[in-house]
C-alpha atoms as a PDB file:
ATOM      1  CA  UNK A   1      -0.950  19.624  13.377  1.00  0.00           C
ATOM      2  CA  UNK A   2      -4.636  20.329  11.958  1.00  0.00           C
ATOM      3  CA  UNK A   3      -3.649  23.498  10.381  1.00  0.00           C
ATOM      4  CA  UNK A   4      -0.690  21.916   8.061  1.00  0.00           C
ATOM      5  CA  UNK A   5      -2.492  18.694   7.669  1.00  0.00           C
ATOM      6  CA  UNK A   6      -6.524  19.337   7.818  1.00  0.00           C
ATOM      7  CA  UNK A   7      -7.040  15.694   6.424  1.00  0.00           C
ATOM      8  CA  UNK A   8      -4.927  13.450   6.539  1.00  0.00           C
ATOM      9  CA  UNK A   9      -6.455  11.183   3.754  1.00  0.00           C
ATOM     10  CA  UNK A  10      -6.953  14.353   1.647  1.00  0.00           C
ATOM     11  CA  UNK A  11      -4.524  14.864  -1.829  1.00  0.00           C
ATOM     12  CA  UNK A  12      -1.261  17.082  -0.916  1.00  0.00           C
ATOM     13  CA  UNK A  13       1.606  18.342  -2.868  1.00  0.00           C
ATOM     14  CA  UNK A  14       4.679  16.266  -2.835  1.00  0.00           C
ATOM     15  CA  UNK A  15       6.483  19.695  -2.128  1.00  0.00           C
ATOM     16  CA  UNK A  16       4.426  20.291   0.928  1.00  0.00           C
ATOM     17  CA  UNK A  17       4.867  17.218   2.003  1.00  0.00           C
ATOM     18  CA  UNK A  18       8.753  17.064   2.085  1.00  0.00           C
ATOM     19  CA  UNK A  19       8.532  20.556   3.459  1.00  0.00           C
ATOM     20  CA  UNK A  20       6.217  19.659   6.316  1.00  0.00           C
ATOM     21  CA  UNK A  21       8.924  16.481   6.942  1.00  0.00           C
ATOM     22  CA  UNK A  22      11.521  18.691   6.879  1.00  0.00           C
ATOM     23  CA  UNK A  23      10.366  20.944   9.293  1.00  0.00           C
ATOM     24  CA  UNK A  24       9.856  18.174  11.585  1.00  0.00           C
ATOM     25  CA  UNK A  25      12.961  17.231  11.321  1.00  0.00           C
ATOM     26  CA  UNK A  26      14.533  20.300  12.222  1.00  0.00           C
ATOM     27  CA  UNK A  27      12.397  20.957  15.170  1.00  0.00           C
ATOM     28  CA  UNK A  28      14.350  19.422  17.341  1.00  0.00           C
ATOM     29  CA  UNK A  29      17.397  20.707  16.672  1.00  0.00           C
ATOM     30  CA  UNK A  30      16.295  24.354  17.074  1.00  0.00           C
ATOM     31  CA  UNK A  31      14.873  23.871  20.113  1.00  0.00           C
ATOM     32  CA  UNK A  32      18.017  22.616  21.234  1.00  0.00           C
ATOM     33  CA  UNK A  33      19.814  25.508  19.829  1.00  0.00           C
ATOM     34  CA  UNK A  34      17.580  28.156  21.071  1.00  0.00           C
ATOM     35  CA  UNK A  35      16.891  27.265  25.340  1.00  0.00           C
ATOM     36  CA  UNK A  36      21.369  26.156  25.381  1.00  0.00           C
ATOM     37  CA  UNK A  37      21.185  28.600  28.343  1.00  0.00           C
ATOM     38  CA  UNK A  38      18.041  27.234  29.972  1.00  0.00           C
ATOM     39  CA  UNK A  39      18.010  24.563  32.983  1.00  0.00           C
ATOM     40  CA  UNK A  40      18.621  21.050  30.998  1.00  0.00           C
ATOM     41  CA  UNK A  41      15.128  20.067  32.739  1.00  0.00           C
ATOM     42  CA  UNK A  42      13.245  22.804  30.940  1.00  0.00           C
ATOM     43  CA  UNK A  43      15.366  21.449  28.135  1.00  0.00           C
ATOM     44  CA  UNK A  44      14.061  18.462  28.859  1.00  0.00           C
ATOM     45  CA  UNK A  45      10.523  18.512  28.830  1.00  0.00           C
ATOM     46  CA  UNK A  46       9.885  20.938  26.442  1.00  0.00           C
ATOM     47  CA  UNK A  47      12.146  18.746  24.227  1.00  0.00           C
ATOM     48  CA  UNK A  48       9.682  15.723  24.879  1.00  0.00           C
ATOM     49  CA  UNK A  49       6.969  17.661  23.674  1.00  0.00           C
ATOM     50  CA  UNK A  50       8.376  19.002  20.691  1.00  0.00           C
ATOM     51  CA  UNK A  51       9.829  15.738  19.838  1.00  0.00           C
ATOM     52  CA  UNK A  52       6.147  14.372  20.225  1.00  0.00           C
ATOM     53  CA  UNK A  53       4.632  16.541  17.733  1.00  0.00           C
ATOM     54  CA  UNK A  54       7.792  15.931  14.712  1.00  0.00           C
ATOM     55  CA  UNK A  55       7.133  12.551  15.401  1.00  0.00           C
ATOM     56  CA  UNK A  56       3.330  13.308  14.793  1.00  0.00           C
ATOM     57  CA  UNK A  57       3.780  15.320  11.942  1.00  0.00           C
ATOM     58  CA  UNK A  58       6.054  12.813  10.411  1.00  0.00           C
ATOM     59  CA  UNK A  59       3.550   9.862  10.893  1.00  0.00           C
ATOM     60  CA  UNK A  60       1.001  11.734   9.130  1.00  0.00           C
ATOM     61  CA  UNK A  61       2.623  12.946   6.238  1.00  0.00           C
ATOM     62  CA  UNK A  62       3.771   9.034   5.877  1.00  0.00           C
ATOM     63  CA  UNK A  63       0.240   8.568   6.358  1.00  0.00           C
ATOM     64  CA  UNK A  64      -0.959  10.692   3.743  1.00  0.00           C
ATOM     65  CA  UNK A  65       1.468   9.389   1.364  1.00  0.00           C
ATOM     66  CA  UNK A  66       0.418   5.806   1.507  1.00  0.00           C
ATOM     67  CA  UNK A  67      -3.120   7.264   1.099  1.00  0.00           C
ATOM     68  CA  UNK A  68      -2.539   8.195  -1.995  1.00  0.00           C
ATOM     69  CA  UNK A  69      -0.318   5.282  -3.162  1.00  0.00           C
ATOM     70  CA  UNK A  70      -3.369   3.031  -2.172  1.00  0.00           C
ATOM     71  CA  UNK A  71      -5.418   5.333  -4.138  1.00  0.00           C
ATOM     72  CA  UNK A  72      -4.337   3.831  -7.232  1.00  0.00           C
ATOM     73  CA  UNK A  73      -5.136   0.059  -6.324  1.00  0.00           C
ATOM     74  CA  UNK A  74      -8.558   0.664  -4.911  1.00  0.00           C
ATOM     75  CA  UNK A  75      -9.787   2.571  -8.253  1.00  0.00           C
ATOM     76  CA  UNK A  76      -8.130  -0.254 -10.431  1.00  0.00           C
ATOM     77  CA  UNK A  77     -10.831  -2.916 -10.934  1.00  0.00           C
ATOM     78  CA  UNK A  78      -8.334  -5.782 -11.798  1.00  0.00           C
ATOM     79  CA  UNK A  79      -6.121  -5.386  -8.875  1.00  0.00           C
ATOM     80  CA  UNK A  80      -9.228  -5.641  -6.877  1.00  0.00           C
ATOM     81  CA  UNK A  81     -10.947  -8.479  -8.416  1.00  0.00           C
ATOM     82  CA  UNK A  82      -7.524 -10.456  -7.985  1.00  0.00           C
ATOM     83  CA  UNK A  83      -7.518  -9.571  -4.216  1.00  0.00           C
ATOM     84  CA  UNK A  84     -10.703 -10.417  -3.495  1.00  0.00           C
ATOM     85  CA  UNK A  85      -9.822 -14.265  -5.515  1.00  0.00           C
ATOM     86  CA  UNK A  86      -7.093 -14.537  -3.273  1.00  0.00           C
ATOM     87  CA  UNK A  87      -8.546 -13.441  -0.121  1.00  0.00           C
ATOM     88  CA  UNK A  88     -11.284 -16.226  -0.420  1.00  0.00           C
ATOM     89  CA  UNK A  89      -8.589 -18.571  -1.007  1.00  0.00           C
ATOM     90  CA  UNK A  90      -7.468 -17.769   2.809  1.00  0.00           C
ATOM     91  CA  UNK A  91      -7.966 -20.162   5.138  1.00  0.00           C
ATOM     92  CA  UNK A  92      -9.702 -17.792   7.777  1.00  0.00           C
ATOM     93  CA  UNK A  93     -11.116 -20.706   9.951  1.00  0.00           C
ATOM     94  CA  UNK A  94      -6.891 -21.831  10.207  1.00  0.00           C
ATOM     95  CA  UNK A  95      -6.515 -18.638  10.828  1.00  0.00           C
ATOM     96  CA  UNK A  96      -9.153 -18.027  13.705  1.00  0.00           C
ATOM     97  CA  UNK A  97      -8.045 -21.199  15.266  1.00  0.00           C
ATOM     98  CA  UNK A  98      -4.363 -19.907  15.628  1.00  0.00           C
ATOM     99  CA  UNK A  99      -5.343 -16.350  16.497  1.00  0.00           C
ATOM    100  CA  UNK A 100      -7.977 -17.423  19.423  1.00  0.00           C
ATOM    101  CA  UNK A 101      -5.684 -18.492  22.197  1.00  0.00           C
ATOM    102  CA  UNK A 102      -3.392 -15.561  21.431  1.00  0.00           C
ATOM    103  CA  UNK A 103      -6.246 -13.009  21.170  1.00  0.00           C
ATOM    104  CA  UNK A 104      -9.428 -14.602  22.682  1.00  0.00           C
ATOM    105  CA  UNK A 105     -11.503 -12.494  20.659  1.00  0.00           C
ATOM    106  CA  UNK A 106     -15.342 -13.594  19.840  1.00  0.00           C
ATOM    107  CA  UNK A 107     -15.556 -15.891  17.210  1.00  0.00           C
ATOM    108  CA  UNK A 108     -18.535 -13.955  15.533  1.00  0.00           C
ATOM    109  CA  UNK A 109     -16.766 -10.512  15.661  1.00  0.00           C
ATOM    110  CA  UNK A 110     -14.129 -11.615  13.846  1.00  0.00           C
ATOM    111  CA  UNK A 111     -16.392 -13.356  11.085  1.00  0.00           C
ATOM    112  CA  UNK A 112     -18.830 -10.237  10.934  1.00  0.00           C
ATOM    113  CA  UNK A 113     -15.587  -7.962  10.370  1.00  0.00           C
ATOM    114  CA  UNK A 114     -14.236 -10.899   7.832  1.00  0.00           C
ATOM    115  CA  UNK A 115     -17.427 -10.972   5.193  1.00  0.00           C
ATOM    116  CA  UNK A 116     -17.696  -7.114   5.923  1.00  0.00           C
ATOM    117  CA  UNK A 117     -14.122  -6.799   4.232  1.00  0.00           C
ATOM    118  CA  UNK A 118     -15.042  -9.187   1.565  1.00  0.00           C
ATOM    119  CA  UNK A 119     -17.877  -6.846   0.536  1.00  0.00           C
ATOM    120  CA  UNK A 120     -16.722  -3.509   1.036  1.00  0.00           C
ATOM    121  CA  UNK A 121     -13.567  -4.995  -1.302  1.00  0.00           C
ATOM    122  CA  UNK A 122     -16.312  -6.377  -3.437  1.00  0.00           C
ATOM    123  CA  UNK A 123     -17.978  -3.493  -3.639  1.00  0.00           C
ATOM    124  CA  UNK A 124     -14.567  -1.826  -5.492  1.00  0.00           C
ATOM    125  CA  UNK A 125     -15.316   1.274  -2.203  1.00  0.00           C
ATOM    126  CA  UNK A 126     -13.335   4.171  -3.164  1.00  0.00           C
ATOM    127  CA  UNK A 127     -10.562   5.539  -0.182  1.00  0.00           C
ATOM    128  CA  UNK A 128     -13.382   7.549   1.750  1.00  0.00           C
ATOM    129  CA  UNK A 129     -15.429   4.556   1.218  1.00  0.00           C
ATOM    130  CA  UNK A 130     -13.070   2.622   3.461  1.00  0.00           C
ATOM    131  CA  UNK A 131     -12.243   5.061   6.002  1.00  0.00           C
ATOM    132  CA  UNK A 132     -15.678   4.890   6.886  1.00  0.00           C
ATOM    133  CA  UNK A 133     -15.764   1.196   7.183  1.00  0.00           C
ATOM    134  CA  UNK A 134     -12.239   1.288   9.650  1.00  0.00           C
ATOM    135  CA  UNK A 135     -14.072   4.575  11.765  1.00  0.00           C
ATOM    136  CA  UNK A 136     -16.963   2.149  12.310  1.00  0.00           C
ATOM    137  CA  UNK A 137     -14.926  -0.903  13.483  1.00  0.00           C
ATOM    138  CA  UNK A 138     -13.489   1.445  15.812  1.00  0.00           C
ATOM    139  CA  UNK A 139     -16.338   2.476  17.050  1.00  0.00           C
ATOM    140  CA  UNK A 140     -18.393  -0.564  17.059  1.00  0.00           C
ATOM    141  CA  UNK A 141     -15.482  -2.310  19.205  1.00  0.00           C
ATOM    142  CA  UNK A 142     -14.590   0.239  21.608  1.00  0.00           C
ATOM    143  CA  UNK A 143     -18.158   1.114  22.226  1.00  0.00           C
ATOM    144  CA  UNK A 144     -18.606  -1.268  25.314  1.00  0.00           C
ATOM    145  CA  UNK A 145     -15.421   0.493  26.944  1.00  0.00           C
ATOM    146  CA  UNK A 146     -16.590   4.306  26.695  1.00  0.00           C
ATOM    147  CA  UNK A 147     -16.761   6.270  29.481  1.00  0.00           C
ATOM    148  CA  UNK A 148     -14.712   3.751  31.510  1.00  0.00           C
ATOM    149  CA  UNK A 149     -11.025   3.928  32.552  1.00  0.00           C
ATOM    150  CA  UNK A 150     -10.421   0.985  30.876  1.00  0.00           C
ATOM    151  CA  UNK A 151     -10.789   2.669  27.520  1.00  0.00           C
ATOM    152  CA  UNK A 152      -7.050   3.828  26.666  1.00  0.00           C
ATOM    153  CA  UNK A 153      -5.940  -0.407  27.591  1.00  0.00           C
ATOM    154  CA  UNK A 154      -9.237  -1.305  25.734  1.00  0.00           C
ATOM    155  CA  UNK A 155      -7.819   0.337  22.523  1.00  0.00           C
ATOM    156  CA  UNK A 156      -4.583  -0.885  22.609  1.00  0.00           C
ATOM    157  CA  UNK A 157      -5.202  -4.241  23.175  1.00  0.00           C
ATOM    158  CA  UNK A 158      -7.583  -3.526  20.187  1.00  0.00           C
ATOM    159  CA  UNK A 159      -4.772  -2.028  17.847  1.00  0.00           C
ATOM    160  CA  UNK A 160      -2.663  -5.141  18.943  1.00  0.00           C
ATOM    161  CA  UNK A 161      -5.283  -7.730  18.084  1.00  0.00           C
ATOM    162  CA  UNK A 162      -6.093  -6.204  14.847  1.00  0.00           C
ATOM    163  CA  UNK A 163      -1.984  -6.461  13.722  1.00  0.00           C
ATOM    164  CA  UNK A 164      -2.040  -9.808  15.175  1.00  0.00           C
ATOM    165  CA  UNK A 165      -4.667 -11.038  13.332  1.00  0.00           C
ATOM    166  CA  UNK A 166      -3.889  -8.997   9.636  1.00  0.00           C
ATOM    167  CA  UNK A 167      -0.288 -10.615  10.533  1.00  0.00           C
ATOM    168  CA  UNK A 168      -1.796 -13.904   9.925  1.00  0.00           C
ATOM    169  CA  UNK A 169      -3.677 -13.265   6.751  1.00  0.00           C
ATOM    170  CA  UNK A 170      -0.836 -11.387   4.848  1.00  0.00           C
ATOM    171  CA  UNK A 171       1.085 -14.345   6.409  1.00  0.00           C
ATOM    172  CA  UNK A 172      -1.314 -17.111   4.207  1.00  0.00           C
ATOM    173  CA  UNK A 173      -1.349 -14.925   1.526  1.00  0.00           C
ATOM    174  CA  UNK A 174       2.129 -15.212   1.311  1.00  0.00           C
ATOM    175  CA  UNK A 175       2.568 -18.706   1.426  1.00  0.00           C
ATOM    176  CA  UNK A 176       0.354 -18.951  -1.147  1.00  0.00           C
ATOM    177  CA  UNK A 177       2.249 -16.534  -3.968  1.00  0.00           C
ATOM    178  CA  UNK A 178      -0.939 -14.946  -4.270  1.00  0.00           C
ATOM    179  CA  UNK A 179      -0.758 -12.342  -7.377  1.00  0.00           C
ATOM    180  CA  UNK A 180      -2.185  -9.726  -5.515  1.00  0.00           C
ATOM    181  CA  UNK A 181       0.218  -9.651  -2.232  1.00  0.00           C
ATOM    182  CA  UNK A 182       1.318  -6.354  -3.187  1.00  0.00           C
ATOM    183  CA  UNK A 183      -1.787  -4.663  -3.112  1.00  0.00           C
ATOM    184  CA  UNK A 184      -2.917  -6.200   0.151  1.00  0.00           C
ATOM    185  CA  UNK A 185       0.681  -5.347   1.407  1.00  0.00           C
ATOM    186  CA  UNK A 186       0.304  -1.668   0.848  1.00  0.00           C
ATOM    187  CA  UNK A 187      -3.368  -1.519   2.111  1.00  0.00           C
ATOM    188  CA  UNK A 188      -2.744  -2.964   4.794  1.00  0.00           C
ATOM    189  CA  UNK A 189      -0.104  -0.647   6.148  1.00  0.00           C
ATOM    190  CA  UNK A 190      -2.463   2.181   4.895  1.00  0.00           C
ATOM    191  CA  UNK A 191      -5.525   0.385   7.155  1.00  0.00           C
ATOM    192  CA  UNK A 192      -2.754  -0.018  10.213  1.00  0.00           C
ATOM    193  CA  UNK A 193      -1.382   3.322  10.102  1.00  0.00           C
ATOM    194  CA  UNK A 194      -5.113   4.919   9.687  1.00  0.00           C
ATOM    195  CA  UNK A 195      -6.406   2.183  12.499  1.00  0.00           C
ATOM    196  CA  UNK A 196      -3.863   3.616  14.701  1.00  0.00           C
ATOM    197  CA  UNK A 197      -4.422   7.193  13.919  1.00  0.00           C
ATOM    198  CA  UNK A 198      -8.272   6.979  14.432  1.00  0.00           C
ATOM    199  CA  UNK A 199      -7.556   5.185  18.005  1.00  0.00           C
ATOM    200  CA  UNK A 200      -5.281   7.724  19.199  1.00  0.00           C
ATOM    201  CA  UNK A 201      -7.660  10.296  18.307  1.00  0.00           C
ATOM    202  CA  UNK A 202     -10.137   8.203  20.287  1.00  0.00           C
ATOM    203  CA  UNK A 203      -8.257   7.899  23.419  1.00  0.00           C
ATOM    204  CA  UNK A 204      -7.711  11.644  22.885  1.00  0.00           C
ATOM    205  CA  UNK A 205     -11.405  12.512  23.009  1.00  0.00           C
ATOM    206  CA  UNK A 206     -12.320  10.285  25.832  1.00  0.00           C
ATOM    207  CA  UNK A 207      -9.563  11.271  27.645  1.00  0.00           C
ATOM    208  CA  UNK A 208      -9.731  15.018  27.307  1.00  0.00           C
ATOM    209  CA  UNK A 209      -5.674  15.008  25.980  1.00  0.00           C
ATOM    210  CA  UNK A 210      -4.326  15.853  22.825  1.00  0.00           C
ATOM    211  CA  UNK A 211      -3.232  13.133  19.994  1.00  0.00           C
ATOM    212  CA  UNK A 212       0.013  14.321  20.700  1.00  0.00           C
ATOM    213  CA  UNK A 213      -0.713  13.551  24.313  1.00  0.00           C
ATOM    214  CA  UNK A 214      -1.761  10.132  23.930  1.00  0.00           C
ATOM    215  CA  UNK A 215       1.049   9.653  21.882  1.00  0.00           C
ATOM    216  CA  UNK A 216       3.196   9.913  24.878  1.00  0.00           C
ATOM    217  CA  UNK A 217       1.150   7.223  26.728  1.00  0.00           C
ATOM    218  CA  UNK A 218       1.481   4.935  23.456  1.00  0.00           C
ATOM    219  CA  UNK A 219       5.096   5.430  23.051  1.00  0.00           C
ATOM    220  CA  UNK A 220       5.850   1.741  23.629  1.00  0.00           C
ATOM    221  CA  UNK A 221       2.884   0.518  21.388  1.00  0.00           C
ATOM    222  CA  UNK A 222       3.760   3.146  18.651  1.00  0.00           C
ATOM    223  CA  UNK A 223       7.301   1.087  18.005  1.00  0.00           C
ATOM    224  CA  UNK A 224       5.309  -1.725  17.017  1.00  0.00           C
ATOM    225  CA  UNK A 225       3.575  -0.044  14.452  1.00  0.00           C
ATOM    226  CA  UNK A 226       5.014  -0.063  10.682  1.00  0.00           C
ATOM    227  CA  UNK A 227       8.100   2.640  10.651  1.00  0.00           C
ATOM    228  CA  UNK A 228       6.540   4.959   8.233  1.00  0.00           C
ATOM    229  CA  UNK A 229       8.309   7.723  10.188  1.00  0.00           C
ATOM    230  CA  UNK A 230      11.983   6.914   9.858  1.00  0.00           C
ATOM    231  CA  UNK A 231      13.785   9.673   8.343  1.00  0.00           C
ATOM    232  CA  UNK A 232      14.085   7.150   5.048  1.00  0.00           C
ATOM    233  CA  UNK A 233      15.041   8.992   1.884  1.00  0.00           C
ATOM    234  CA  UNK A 234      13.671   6.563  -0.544  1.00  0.00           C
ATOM    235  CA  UNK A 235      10.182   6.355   1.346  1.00  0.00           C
ATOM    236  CA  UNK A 236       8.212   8.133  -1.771  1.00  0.00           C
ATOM    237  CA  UNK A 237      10.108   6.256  -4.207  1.00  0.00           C
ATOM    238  CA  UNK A 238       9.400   3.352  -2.722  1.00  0.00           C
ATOM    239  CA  UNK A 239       5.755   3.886  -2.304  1.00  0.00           C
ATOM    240  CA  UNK A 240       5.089   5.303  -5.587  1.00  0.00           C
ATOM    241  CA  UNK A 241       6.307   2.235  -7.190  1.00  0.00           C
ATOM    242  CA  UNK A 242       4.275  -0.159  -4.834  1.00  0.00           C
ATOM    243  CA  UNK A 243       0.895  -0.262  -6.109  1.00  0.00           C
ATOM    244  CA  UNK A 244       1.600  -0.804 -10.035  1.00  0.00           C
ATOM    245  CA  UNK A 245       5.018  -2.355  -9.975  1.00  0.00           C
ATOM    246  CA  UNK A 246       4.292  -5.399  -7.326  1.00  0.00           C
ATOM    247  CA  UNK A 247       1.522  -6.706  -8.678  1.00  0.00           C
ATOM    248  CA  UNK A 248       2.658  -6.941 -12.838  1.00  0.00           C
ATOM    249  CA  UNK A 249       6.502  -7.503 -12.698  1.00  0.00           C
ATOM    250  CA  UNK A 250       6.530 -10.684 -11.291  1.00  0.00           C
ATOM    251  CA  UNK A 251       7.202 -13.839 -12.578  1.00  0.00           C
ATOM    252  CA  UNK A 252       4.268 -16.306 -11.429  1.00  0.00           C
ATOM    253  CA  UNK A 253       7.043 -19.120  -9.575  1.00  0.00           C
ATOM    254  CA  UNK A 254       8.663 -16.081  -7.969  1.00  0.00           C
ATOM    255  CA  UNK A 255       7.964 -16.508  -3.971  1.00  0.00           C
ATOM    256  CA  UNK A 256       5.617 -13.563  -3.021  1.00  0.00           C
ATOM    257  CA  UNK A 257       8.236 -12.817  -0.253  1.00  0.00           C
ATOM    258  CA  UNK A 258      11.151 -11.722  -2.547  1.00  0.00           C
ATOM    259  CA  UNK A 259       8.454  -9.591  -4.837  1.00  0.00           C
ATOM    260  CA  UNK A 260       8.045  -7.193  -2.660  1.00  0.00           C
ATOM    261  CA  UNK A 261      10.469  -4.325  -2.552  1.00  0.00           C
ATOM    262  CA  UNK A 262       9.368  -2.618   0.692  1.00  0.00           C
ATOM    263  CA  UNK A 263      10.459  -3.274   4.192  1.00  0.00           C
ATOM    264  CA  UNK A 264       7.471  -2.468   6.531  1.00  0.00           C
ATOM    265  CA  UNK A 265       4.377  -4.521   8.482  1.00  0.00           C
ATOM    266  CA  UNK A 266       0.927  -4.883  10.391  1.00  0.00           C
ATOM    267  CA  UNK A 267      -3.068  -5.338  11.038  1.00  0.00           C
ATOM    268  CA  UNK A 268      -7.223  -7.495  11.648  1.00  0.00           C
ATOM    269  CA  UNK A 269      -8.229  -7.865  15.274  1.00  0.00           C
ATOM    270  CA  UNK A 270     -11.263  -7.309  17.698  1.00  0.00           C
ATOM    271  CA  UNK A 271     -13.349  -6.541  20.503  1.00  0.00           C
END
């Protein structure tokens, strides 16, 4: 997976991109093709594996793609100005309160993590900028779990918190037509998807496994994430169009909810 994507926040061609999907697309199917004499068990689990790694290589080219869609939102310095007026419109402390019996996560964490957001949007960070803020959340929360066998549940019960939790503040946003739910629509599928790929490399480490490994032990969590690996035709399109086109085309009594023109979801959480 490293040698066709080194980076996955890193620029690539459109046409490499669609090749790489393609390829993982047809994986499967070869396979298939080429072991019809072998026992179906063989079949079977080198099927799982191969299966594994399309499904890996489709998630990060998806990945990569809404990298560079967000791209355009973090470098534009109104887009960010309005999202960080309508994030301080949030009710956070309405949003703790609902969020604590579900997640019983430390009050102070999730503050600390809440004015660090405001800031590092404040601070109009570039993309890099912001990976390095989500690799040290990661790191800061899982921290007390390393070395222990409780670190794969420890990380998933992270990953689930953090949806749970940016869930709830795209939810506010919405009911409040704020101008900018585009932007924080597409960033925060870009922050889930990149959440989730720093975790699994995480377990990975600590666990002596691949990524594509752990992927089999987060199978059922994976579903939950945002499908940004369907085999969807229009994905680019889609995408492309996301960052300018949601937050200028709309009419200011339009409901934020029938703005948008995608069809995906996710992430803030804890500790």
């Amino acid at each position: 997976v490293e040698i066709l994507i080194p980076d996955v926040l890193r620029p690539v061609p459109s046409t490499l991109t669609q090749a790489i999907r393609n390829f993982a697309k047809s994986l499967e199917g070869w396979l298939t093709n080429a072991m019809s004499s072998f026992p179906q068990e063989i079949v079977r689990t080198k099927g799982a594996v191969v299966s594994a790694f399309a499904q890996t290589l489709r998630r990060y080219t998806s990945l990569n793609h809404l990298a560079q869609a967000a791209r355009a939102v973090l470098q534009n310095t109104s887009q960010i100005n309005q999202m960080l007026s309508d994030l301080n419109r949030v009710d956070f402390a309405n949003v703790q309160e609902q969020a604590s019996w579900v997640c019983q996560c430390d009050e102070s964490v999730v503050q600390r993590l809440e004015q660090d957001f405001k800031v590092t949007l404040q601070q109009q960070s570039s993309l890099d900028q912001w990976a390095t803020w989500l690799d040290n959340v990661v790191s800061q929360v899982l921290k007390p779990h390393q070395g222990s066998p409780s670190f794969p549940k420890a990380a998933r019960q992270f990953l689930l918190k953090w949806s749970f939790y940016s869930s709830m503040v795209i939810r506010d946003l919405t009911l409040r037509s704020a101008a900018s739910f585009g932007s924080f629509h597409l960033i925060r599928l870009l922050y889930d998807e990149y959440m989730f790929y720093l975790v699994e490399h995480r377990v990975a480490q600590a666990t002596g496994e691949t990524p594509i490994a752990v992927m089999g032990e987060f199978s059922d969590l994976s579903s939950m994430m945002p499908s940004l690996m369907e085999k969807d035709t229009s994905f680019s399109d889609d995408l492309s169009n996301l960052g300018s086109e949601a937050d200028t085309s709309r009419g200011p009594a339009e409901p934020a909810v029938k703005r948008e023109r995608i069809e995906m979801s996710h992430p803030l959480q804890e500790m």
